[in-house]
N, C-alpha and C. Protein backbone atom coordinates (compact mmCIF):
# COMPACT_ATOMS: atom_id res chain seq x y z
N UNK A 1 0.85 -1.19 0.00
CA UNK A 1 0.00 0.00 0.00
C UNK A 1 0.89 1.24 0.00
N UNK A 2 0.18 2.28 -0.86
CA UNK A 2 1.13 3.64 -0.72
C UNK A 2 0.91 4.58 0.56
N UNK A 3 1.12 5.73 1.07
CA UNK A 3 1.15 6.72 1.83
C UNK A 3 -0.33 6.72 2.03
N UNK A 4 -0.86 7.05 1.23
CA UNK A 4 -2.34 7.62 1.34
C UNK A 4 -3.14 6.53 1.42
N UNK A 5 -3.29 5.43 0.80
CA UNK A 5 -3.65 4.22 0.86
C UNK A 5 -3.75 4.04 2.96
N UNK A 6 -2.18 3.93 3.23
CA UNK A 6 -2.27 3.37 4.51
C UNK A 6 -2.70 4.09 5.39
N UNK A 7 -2.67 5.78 5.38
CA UNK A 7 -3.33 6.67 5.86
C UNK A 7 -4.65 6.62 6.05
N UNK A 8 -5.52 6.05 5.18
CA UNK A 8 -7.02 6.32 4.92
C UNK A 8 -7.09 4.82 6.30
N UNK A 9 -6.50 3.84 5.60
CA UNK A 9 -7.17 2.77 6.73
C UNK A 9 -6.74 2.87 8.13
N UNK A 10 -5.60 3.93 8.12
CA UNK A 10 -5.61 3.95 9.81
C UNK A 10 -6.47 5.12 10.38
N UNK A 11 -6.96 5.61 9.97
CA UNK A 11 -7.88 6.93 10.25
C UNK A 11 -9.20 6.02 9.90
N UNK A 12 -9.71 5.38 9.22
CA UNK A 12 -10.59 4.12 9.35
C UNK A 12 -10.83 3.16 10.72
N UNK A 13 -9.83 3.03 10.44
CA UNK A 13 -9.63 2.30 11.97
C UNK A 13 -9.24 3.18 13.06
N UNK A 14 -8.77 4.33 13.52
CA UNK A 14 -9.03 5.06 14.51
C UNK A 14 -10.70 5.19 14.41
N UNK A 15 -11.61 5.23 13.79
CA UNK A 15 -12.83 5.59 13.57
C UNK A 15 -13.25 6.72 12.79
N UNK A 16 -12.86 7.41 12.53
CA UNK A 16 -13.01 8.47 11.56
C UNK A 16 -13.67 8.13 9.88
N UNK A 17 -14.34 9.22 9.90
CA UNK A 17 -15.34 8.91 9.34
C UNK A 17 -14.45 9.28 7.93
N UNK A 18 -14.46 8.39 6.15
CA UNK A 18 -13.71 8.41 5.16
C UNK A 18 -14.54 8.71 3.97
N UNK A 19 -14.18 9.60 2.72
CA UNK A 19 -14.47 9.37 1.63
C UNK A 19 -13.26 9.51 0.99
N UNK A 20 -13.39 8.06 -0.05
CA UNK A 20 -11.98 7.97 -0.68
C UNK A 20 -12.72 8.17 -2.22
N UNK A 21 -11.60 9.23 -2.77
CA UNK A 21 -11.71 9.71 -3.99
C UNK A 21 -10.50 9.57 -4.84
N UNK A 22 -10.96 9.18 -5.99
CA UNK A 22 -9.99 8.81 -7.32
C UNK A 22 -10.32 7.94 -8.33
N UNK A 23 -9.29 7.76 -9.56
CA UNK A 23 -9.46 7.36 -10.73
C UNK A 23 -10.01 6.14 -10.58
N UNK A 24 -10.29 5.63 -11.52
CA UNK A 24 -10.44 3.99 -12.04
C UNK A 24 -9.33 3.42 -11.95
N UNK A 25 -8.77 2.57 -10.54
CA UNK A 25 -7.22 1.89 -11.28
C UNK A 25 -6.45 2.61 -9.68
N UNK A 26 -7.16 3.20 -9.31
CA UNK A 26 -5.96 4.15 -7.87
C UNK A 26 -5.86 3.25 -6.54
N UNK A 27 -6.73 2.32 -6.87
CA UNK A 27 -7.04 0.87 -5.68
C UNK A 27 -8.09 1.66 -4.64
N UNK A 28 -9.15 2.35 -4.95
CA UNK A 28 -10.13 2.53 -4.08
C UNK A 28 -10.65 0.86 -3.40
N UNK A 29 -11.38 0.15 -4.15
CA UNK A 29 -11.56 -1.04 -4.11
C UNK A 29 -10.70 -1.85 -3.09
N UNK A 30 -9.49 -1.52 -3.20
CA UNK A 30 -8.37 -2.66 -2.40
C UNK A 30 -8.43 -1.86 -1.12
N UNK A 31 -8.32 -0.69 -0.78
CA UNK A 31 -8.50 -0.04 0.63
C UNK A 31 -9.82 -0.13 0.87
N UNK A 32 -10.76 -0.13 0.43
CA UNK A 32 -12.21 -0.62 0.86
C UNK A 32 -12.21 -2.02 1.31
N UNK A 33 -11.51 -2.80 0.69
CA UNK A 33 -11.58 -4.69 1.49
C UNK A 33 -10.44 -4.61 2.91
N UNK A 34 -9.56 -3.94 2.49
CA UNK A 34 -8.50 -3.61 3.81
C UNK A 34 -9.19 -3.16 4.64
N UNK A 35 -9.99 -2.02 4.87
CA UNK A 35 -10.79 -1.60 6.55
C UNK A 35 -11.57 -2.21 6.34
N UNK A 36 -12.60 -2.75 5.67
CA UNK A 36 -13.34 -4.00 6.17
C UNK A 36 -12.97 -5.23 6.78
N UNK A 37 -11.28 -5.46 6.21
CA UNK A 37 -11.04 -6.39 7.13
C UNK A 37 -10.61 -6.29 8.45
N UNK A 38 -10.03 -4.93 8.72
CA UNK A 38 -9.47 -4.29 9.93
C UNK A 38 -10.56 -4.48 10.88
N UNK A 39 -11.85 -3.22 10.28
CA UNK A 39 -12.68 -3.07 10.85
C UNK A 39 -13.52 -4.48 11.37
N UNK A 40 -13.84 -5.50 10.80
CA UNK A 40 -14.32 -6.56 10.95
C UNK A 40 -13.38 -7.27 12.29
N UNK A 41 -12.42 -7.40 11.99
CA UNK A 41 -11.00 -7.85 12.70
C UNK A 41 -11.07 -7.12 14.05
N UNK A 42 -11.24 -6.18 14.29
CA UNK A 42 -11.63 -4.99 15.52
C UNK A 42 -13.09 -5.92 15.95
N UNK A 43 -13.75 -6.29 15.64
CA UNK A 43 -15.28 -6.70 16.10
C UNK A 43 -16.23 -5.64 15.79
N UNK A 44 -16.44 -5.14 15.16
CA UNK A 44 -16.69 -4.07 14.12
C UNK A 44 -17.95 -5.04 13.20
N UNK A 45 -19.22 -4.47 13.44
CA UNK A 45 -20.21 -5.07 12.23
C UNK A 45 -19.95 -4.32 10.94
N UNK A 46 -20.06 -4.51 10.05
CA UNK A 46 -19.38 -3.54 8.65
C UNK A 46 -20.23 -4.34 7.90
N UNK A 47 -20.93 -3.24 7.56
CA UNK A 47 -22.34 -3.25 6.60
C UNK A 47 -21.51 -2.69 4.99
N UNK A 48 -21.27 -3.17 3.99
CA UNK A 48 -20.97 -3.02 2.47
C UNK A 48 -21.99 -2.70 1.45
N UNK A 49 -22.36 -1.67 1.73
CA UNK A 49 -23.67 -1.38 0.38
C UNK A 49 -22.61 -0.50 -0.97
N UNK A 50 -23.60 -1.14 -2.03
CA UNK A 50 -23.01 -0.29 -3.08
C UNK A 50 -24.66 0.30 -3.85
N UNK A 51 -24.07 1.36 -4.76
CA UNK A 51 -25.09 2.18 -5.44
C UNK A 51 -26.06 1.25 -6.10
N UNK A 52 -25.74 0.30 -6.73
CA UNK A 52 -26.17 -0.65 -7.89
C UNK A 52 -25.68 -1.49 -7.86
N UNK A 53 -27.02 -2.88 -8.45
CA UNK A 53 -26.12 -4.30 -8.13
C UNK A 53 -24.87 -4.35 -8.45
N UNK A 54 -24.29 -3.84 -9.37
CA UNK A 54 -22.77 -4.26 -9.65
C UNK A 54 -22.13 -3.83 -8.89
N UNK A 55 -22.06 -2.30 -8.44
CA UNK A 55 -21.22 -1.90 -7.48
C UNK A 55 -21.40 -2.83 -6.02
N UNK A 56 -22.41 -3.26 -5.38
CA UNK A 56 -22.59 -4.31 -4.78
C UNK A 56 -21.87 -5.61 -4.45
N UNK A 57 -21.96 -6.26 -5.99
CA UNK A 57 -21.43 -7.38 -6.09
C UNK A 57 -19.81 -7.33 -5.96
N UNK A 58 -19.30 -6.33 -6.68
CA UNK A 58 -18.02 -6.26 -6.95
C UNK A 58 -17.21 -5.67 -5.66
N UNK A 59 -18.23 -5.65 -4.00
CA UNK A 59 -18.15 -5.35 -2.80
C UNK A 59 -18.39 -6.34 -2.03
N UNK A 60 -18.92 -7.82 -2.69
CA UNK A 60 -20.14 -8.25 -2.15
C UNK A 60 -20.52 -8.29 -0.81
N UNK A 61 -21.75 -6.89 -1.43
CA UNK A 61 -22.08 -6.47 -0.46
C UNK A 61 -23.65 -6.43 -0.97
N UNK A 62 -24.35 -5.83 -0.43
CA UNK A 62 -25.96 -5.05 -0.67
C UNK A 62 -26.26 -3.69 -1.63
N UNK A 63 -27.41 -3.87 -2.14
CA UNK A 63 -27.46 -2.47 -2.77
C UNK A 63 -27.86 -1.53 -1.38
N UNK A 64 -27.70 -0.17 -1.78
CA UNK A 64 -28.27 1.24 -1.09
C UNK A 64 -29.78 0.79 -0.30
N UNK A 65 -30.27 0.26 -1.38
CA UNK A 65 -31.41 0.39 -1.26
C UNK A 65 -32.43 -1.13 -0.86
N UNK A 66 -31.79 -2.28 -1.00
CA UNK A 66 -32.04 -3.36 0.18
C UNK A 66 -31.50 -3.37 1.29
N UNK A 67 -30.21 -2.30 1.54
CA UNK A 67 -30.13 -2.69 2.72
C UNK A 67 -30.70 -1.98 3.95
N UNK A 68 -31.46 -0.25 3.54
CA UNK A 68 -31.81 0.60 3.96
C UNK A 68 -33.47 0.41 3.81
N UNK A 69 -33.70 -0.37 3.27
CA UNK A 69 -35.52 -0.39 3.36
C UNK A 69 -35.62 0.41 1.72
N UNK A 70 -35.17 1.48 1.92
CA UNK A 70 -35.66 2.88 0.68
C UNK A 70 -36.57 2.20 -0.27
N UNK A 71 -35.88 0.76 -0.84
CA UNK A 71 -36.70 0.25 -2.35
C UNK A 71 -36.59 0.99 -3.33
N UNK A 72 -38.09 1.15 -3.73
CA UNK A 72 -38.18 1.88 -5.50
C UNK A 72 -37.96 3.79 -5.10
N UNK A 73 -38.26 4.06 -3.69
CA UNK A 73 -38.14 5.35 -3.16
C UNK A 73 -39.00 5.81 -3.03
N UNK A 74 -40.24 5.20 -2.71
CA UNK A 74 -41.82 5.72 -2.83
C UNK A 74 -42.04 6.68 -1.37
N UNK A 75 -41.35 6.18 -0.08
CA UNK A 75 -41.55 6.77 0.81
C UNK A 75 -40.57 7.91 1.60
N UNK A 76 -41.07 9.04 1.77
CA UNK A 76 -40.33 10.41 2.58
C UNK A 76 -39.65 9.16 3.47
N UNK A 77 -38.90 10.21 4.24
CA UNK A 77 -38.24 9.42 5.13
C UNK A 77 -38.81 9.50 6.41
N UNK A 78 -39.94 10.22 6.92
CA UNK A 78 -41.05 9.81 7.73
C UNK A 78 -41.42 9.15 7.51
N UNK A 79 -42.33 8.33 6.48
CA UNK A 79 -42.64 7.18 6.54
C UNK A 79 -42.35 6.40 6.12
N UNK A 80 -40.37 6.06 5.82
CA UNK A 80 -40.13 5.50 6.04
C UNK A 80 -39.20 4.91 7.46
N UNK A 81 -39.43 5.31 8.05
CA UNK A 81 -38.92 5.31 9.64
C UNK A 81 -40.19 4.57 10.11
N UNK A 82 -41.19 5.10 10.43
CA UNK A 82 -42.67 4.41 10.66
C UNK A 82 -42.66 3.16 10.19
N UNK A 83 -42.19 2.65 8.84
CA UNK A 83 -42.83 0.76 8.19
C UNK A 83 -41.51 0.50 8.92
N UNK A 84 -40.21 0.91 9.02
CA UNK A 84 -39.27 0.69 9.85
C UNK A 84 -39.54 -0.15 11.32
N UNK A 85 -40.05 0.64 11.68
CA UNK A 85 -39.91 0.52 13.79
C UNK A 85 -41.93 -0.17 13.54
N UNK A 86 -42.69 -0.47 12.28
CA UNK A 86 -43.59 -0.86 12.65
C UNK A 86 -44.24 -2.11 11.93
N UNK A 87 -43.52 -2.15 10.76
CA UNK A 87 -43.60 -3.16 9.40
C UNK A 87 -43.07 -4.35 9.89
N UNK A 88 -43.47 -5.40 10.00
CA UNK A 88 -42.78 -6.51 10.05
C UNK A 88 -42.32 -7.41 9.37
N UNK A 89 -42.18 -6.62 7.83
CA UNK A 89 -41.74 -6.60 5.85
C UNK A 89 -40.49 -5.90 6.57
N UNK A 90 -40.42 -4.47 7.14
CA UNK A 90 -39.20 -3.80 7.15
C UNK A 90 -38.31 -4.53 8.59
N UNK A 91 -38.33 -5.68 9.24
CA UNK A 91 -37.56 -5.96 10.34
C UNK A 91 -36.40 -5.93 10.04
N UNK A 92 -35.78 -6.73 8.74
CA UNK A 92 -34.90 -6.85 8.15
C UNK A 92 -33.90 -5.79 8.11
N UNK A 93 -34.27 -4.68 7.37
CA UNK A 93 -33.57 -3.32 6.83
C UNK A 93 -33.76 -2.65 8.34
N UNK A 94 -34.34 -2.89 9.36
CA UNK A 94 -34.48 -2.20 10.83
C UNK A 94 -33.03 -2.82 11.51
N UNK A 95 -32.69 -3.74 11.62
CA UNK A 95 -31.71 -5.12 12.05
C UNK A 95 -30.62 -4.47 11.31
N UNK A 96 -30.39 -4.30 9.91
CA UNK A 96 -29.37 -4.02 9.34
C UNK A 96 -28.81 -2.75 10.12
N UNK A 97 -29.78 -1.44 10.41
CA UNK A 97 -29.24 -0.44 10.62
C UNK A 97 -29.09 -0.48 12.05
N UNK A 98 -29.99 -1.33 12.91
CA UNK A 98 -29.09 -1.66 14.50
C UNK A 98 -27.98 -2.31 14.56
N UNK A 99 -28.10 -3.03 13.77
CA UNK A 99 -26.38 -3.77 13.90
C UNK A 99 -25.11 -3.34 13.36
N UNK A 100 -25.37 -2.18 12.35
CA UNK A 100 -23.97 -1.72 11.84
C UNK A 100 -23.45 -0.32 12.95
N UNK A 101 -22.36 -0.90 12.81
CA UNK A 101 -21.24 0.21 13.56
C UNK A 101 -20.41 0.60 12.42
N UNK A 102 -20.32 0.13 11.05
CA UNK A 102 -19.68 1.10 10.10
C UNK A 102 -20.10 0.52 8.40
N UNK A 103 -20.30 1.78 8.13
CA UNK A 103 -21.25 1.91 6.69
C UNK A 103 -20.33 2.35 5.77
N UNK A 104 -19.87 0.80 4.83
CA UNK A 104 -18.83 1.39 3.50
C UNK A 104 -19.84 1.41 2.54
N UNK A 105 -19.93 2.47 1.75
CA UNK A 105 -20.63 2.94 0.32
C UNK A 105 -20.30 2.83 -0.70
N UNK A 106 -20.33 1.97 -2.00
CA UNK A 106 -19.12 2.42 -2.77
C UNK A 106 -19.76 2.69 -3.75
N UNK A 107 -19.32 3.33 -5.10
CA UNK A 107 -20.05 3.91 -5.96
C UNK A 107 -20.68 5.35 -5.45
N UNK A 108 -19.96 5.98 -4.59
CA UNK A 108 -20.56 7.32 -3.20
C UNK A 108 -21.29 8.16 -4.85
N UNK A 109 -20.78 8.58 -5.86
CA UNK A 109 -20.98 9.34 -6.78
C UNK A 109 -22.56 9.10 -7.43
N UNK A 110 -22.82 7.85 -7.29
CA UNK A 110 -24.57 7.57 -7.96
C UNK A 110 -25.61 7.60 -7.28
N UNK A 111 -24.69 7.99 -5.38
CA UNK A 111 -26.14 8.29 -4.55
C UNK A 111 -26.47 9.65 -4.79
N UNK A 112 -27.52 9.39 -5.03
CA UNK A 112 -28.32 10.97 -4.57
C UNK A 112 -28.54 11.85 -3.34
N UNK A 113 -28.38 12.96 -3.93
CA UNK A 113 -28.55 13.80 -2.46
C UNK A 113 -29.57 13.56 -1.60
N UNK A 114 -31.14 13.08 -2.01
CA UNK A 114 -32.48 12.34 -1.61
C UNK A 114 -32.16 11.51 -0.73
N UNK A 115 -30.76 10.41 -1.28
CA UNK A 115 -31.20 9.15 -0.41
C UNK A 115 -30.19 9.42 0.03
N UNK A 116 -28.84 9.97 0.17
CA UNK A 116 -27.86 10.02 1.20
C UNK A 116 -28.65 10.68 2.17
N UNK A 117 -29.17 11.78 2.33
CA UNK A 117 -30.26 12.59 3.56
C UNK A 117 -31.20 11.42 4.40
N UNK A 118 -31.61 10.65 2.82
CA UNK A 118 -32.68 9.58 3.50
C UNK A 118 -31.92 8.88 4.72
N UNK A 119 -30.88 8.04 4.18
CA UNK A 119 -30.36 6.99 5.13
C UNK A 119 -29.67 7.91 6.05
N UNK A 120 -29.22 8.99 6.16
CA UNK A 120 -28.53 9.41 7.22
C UNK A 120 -29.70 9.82 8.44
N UNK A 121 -30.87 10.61 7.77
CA UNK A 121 -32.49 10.43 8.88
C UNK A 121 -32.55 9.00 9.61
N UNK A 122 -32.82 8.50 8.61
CA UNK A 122 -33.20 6.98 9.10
C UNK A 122 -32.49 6.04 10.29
N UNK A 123 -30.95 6.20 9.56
CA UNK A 123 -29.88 5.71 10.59
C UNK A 123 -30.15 6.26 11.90
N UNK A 124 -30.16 7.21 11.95
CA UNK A 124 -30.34 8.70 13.14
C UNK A 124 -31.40 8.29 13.91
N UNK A 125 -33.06 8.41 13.01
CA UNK A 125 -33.88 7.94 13.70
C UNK A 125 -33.94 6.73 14.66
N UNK A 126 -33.86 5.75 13.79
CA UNK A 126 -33.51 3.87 14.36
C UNK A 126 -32.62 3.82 15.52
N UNK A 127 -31.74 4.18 15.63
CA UNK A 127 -30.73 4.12 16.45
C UNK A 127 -30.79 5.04 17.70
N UNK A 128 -31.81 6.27 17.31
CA UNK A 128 -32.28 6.67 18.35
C UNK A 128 -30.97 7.71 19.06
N UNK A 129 -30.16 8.12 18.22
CA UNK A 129 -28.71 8.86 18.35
C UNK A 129 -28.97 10.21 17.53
N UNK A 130 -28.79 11.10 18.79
CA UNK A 130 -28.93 12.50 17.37
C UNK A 130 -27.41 12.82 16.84
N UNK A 131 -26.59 11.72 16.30
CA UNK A 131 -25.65 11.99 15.76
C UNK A 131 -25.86 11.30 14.01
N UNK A 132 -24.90 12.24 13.33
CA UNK A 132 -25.07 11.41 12.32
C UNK A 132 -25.38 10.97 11.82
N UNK A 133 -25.74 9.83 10.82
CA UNK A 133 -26.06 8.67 10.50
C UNK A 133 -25.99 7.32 12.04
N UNK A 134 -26.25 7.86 13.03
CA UNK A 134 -27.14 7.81 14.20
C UNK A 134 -25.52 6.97 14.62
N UNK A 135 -24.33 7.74 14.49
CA UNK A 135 -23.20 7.07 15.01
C UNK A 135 -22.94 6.15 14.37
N UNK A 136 -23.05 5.61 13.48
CA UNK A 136 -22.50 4.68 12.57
C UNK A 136 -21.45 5.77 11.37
N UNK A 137 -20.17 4.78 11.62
CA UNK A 137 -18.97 5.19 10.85
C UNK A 137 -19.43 4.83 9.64
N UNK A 138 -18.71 5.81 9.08
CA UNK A 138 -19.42 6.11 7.09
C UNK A 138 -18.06 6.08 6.64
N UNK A 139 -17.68 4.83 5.28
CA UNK A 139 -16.93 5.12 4.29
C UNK A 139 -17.11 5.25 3.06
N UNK A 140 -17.17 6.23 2.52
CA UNK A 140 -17.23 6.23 0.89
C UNK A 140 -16.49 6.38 0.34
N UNK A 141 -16.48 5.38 -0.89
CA UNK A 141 -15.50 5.16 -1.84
C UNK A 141 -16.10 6.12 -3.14
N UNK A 142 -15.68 6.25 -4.46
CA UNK A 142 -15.72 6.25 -5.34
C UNK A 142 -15.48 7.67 -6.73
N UNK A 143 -15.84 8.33 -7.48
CA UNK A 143 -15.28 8.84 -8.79
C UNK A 143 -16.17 9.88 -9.16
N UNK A 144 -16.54 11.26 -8.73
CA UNK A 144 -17.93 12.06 -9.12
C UNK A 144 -17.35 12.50 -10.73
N UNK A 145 -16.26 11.89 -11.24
CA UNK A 145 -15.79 11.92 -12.86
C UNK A 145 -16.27 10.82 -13.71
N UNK A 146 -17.30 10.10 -12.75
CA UNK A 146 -17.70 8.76 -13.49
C UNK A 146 -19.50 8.80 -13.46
N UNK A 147 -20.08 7.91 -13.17
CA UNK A 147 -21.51 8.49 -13.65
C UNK A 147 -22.26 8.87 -12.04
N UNK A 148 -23.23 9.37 -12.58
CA UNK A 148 -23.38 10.80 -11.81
C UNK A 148 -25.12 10.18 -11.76
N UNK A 149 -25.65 10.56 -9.92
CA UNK A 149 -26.86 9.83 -9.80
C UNK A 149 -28.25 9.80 -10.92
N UNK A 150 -29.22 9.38 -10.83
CA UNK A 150 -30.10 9.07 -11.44
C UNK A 150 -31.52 9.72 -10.87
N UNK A 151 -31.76 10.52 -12.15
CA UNK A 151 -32.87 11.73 -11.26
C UNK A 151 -34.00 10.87 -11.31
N UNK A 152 -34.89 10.75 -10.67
CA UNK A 152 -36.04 10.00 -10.34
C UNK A 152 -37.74 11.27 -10.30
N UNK A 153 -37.95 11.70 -11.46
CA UNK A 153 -38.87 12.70 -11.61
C UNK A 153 -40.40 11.96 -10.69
N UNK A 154 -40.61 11.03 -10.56
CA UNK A 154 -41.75 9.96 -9.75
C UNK A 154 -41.51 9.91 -8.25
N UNK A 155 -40.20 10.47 -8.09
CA UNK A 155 -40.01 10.20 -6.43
C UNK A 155 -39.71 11.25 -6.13
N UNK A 156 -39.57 12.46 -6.98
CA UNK A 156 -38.99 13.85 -6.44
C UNK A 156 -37.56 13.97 -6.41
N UNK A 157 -36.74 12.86 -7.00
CA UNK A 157 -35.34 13.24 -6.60
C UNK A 157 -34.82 13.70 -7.82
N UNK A 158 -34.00 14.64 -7.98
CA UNK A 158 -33.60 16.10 -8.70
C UNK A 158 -32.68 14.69 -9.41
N UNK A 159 -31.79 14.19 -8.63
CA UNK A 159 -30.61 13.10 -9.09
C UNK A 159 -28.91 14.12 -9.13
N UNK A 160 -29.57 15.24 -7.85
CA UNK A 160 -28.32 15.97 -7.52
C UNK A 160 -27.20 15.07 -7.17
N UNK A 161 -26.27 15.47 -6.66
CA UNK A 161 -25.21 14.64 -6.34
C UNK A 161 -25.29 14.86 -4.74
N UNK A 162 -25.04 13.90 -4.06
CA UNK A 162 -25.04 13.49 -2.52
C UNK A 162 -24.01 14.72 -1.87
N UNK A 163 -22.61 14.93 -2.44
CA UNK A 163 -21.68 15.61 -1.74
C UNK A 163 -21.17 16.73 -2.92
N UNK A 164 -21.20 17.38 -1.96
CA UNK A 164 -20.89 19.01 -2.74
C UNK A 164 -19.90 19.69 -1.24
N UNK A 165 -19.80 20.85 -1.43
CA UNK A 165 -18.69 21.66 -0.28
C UNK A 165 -19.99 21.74 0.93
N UNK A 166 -20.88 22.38 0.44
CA UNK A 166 -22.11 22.47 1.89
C UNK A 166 -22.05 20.85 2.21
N UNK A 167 -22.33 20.29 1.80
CA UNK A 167 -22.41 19.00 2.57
C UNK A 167 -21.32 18.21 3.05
N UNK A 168 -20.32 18.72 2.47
CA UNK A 168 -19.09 18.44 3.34
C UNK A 168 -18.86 19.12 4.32
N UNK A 169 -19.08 20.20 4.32
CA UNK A 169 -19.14 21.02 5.64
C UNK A 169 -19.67 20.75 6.82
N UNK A 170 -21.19 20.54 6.34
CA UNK A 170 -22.81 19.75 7.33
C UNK A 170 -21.63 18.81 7.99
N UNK A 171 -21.30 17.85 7.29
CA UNK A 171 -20.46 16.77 8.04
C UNK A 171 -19.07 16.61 7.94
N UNK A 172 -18.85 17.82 9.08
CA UNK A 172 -17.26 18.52 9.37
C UNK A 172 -16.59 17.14 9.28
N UNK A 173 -16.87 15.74 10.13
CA UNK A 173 -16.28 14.55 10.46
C UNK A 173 -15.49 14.10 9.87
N UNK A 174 -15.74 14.38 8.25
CA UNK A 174 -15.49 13.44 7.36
C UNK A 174 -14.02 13.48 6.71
N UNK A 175 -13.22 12.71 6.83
CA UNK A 175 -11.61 12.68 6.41
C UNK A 175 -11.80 12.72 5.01
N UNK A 176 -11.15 14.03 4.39
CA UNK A 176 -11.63 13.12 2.66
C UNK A 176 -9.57 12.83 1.77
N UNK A 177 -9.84 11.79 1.21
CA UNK A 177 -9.01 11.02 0.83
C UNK A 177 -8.56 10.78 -0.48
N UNK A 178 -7.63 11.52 -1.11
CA UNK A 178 -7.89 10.98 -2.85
C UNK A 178 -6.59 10.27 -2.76
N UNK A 179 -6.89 9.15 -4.11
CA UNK A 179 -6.01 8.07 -4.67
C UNK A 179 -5.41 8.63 -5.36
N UNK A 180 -4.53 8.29 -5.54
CA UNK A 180 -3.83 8.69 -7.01
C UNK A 180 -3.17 7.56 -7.61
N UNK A 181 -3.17 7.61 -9.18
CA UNK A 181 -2.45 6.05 -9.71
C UNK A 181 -0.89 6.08 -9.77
């Protein structure tokens, strides 16, 4: 591993919250399986969602959106907190977000600003923590030079991009990290 590489996973593993940024080819991917294994290795639950099945698989991990309840995106995030803590369809995606102590993202560039807000409410709510994504450590991986979210005109989502400077700001926490090849 290079400088920055080993940097990101020990600030991972101190707990600090990561978005790792860079090319196709800079080993985002390979420092994403490294603090999962750290983190796992620590006793660490480490929840792996990606944007889309592939980004998923190639994590294997969960999409965004099975592992958070969200689905097709039909529901605000009031009610989706409510089928949450009352659905016994949503126990599943309720379980997921009590049991993780750290949330790797990858593909960070195809979430939307909608559902990054969503799951960070939700987390918050469930967990019953007015921190954060309700104290669960957040890593995101991935490329806002590569494809760019998916506006959803049926659910209200614009298909802005999740992270911009205000929202890096909102969440002072966040270590941000670029690869380089």
């Amino acid at each position: 591993m290079n400088r920055s590489q080993l940097f990101a996973v020990e600030k991972a593993v101190e707990g600090e919250n990561i978005i790792l940024l860079g090319q196709s080819g800079t080993g985002k991917s390979f420092v994403v399986k490294e603090i999962q294994k750290k983190l796992s290795g620590a006793g660490k639950n480490v929840s792996v969602i990606g944007t889309t099945g592939i980004a998923a698989l190639s994590v294997k991990g969960c999409t965004v959106h099975s592992w958070s309840g969200i689905g097709d995106g039909r529901y605000d995030s009031d009610e989706l907190c409510q089928k949450l803590l009352t659905d016994e369809h949503f126990v599943s995606y309720k379980q997921n977000i009590l049991k993780a102590d750290s949330l790797i993202i990858d593909e960070i560039s195809m979430l939307s600003l909608k559902h990054f807000e969503q799951i960070e409410y939700v987390c918050r709510t469930i967990k019953h923590k007015d921190l954060y994504f309700g104290g669960i450590q957040v890593i995101a991986s991935g490329d806002f030079f590569q494809l760019p979210p998916v506006p959803d005109p049926l659910t209200s989502d614009s298909g802005e991009y999740c992270l911009n400077p205000t929202i890096l700001q909102w969440y002072l926490g966040i270590r941000l990290s670029l690869m380089r090849s």
